[in-house]
N, C-alpha and C. Protein backbone atom coordinates (compact mmCIF):
# COMPACT_ATOMS: atom_id res chain seq x y z
N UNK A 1 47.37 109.56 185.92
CA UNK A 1 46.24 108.88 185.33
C UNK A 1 46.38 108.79 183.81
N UNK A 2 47.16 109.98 183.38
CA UNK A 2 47.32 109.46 181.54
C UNK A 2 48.44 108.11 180.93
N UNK A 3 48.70 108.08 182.28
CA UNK A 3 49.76 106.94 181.76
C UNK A 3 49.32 105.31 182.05
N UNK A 4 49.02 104.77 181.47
CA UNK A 4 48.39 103.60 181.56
C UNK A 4 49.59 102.29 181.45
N UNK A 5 50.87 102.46 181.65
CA UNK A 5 51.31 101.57 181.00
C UNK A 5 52.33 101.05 182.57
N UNK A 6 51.75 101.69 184.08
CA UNK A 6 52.41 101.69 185.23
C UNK A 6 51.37 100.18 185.73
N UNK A 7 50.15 99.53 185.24
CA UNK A 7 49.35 99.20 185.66
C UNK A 7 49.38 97.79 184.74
N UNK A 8 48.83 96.66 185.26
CA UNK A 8 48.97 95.34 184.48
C UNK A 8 47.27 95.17 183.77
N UNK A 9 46.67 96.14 184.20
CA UNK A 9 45.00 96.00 184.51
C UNK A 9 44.50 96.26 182.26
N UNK A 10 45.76 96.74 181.45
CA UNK A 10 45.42 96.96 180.33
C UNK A 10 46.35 95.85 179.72
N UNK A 11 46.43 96.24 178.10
CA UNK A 11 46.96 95.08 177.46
C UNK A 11 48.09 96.19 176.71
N UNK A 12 48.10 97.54 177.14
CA UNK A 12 49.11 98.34 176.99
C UNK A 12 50.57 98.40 178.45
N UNK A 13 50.34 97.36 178.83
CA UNK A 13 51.40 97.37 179.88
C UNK A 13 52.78 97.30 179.55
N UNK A 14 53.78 97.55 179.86
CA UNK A 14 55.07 97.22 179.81
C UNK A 14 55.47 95.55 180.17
N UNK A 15 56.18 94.93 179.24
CA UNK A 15 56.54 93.99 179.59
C UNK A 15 57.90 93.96 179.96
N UNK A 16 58.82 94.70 179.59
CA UNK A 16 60.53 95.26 179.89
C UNK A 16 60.29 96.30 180.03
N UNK A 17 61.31 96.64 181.20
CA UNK A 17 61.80 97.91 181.54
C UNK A 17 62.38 98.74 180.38
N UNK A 18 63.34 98.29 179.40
CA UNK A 18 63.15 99.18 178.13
C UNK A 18 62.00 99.53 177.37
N UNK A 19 61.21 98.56 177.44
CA UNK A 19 59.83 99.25 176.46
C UNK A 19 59.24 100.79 177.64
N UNK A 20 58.97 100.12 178.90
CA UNK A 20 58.85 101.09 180.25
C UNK A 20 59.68 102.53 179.86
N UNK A 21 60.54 102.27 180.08
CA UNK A 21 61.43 103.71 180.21
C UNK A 21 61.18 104.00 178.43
N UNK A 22 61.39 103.97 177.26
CA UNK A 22 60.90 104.53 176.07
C UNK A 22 59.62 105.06 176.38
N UNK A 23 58.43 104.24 177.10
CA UNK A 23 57.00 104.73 176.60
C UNK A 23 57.25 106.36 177.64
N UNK A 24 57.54 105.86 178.90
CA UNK A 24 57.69 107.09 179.77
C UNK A 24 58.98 108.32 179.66
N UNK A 25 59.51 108.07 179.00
CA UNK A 25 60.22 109.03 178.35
C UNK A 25 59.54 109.98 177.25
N UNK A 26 58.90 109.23 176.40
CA UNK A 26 58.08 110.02 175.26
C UNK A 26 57.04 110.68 175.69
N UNK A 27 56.33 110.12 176.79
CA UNK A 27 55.06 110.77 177.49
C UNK A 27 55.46 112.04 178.44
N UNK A 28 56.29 111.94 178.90
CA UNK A 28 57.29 113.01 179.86
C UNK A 28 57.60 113.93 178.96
N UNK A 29 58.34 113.63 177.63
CA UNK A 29 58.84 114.45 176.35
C UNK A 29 57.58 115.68 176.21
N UNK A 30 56.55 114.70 175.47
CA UNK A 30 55.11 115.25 175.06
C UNK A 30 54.43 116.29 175.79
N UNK A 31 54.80 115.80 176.93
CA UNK A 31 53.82 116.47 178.34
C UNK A 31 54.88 118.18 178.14
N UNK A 32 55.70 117.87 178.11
CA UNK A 32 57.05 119.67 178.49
C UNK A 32 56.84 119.72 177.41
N UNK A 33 56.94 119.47 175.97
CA UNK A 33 57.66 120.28 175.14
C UNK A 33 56.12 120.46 173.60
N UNK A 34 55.27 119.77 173.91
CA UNK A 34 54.37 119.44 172.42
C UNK A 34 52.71 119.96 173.31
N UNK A 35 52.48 119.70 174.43
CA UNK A 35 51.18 120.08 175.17
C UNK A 35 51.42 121.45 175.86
N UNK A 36 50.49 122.05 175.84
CA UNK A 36 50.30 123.46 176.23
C UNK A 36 49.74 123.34 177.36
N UNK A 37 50.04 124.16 178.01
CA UNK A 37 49.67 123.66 179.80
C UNK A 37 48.30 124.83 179.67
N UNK A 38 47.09 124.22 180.99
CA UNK A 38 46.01 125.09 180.41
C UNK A 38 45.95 126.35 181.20
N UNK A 39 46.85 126.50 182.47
CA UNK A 39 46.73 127.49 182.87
C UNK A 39 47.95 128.52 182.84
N UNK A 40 49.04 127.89 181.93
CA UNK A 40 50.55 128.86 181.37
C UNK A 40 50.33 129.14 180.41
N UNK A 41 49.31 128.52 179.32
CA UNK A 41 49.02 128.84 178.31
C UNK A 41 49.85 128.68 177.55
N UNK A 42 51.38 127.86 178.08
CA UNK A 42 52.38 127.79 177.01
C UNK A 42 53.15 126.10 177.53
N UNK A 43 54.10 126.14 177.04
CA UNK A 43 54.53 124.43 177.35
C UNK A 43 55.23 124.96 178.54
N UNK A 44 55.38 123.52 179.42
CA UNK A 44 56.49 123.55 180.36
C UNK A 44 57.52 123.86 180.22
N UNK A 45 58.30 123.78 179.16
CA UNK A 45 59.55 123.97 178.06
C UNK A 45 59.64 125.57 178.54
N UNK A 46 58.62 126.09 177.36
CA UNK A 46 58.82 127.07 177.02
C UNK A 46 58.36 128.45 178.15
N UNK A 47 57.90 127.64 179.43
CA UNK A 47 57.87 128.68 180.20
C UNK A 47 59.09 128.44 181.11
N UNK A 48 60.08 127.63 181.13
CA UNK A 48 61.40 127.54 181.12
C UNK A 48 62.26 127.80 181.11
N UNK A 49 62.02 128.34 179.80
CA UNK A 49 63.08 129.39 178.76
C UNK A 49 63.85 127.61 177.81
N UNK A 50 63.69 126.62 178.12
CA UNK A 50 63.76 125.52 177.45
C UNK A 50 64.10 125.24 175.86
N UNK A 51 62.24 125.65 175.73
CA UNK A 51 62.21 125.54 174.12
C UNK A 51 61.77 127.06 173.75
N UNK A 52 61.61 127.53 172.60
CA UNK A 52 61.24 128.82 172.28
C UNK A 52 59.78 128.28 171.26
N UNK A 53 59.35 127.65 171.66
CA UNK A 53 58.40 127.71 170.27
C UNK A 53 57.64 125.67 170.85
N UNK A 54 56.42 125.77 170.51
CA UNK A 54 55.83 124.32 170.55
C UNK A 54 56.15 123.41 169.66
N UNK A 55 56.20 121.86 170.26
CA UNK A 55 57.42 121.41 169.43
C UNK A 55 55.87 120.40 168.84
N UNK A 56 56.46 120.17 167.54
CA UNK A 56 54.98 118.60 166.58
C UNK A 56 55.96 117.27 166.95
N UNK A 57 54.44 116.97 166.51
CA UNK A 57 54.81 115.21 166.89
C UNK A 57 55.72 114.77 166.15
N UNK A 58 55.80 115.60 165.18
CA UNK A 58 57.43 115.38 163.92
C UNK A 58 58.56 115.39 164.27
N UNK A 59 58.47 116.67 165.30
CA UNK A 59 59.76 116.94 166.10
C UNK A 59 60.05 116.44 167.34
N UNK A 60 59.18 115.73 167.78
CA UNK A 60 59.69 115.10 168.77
C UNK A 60 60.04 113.54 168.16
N UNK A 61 59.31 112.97 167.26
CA UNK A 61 59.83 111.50 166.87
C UNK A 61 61.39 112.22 166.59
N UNK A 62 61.31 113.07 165.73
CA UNK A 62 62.75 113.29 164.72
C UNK A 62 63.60 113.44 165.93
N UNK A 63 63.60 113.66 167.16
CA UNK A 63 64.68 114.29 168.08
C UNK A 63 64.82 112.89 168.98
N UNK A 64 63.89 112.22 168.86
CA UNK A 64 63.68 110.60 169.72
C UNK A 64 64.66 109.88 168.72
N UNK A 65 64.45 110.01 167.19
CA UNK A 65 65.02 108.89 166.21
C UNK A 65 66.58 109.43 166.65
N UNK A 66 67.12 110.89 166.74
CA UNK A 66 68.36 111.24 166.91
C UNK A 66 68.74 111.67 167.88
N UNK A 67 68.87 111.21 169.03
CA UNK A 67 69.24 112.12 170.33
C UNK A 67 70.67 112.67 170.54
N UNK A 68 71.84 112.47 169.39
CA UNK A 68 72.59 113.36 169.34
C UNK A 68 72.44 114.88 169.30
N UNK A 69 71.61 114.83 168.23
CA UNK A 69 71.25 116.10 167.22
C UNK A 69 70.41 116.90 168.36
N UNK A 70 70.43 116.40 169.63
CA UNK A 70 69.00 117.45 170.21
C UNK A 70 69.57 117.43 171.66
N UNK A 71 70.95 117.50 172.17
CA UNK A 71 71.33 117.51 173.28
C UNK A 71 70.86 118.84 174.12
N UNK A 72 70.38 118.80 175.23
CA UNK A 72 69.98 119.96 175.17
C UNK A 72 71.98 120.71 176.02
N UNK A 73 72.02 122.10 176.34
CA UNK A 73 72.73 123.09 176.87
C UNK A 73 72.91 122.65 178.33
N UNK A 74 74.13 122.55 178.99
CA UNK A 74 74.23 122.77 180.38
C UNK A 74 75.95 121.98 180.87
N UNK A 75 75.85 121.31 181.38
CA UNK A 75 76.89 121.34 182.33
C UNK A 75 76.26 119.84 182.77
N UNK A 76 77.34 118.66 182.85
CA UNK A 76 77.02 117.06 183.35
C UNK A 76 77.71 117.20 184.87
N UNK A 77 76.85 116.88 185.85
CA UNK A 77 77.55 116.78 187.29
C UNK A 77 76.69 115.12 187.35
N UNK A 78 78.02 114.34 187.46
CA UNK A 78 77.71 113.13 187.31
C UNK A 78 76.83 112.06 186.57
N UNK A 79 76.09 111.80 186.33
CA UNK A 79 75.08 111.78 185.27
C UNK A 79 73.95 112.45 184.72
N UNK A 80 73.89 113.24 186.12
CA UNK A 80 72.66 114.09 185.62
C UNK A 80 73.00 115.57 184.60
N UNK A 81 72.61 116.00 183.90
CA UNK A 81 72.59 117.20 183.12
C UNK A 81 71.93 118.25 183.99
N UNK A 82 72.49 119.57 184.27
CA UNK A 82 72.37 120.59 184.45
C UNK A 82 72.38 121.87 183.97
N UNK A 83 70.64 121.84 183.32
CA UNK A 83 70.35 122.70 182.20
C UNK A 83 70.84 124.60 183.04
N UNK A 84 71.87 125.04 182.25
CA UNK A 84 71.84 126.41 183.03
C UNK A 84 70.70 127.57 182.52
N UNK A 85 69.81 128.11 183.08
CA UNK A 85 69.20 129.12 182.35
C UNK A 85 67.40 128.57 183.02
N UNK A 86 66.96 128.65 182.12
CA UNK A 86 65.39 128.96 182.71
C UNK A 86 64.39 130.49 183.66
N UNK A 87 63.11 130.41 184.29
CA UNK A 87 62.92 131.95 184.74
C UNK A 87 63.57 131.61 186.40
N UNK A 88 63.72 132.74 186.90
CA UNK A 88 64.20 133.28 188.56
C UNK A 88 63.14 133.48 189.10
């Protein structure tokens, strides 16, 4: 329901699948790593073992403008990334 941009019914809709995949990428971003979940009391990230710390809207543009600079840790099995680590 926070994502409004799956629906033609606003004037925030996607018109390309690139604008699509950017808006839902950043909202996906926001949601794990910058919002505090209300009953972990901490980010998705960081109950993870992910991120160590809540990330600002600074740091997530700055890691969006450079996605070299912010690869995360793991292992590529075919395209997908396979973050090693997180809780058991």
């Amino acid at each position: 329901m926070q994502q409004r941009r799956f629906t033609r019914l606003t004037s925030g809709f996607s018109k390309t699948l690139t604008n699509h995949k950017a808006a839902v990428g950043l909202f996906v971003a926001h949601y794990n790593l910058c919002r505090i979940h209300e009953t972990l009391r901490v980010t998705p990230a960081m109950e993870l073992g992910v991120s160590d710390h809540v990330w600002s809207i600074e740091e997530l543009i700055e890691a969006a403008s450079n996605p070299d600079d912010h690869k995360p840790a793991g292992r590529m099995v075919g395209r997908f990334r396979v973050i090693d680590g997180g809780v058991s």
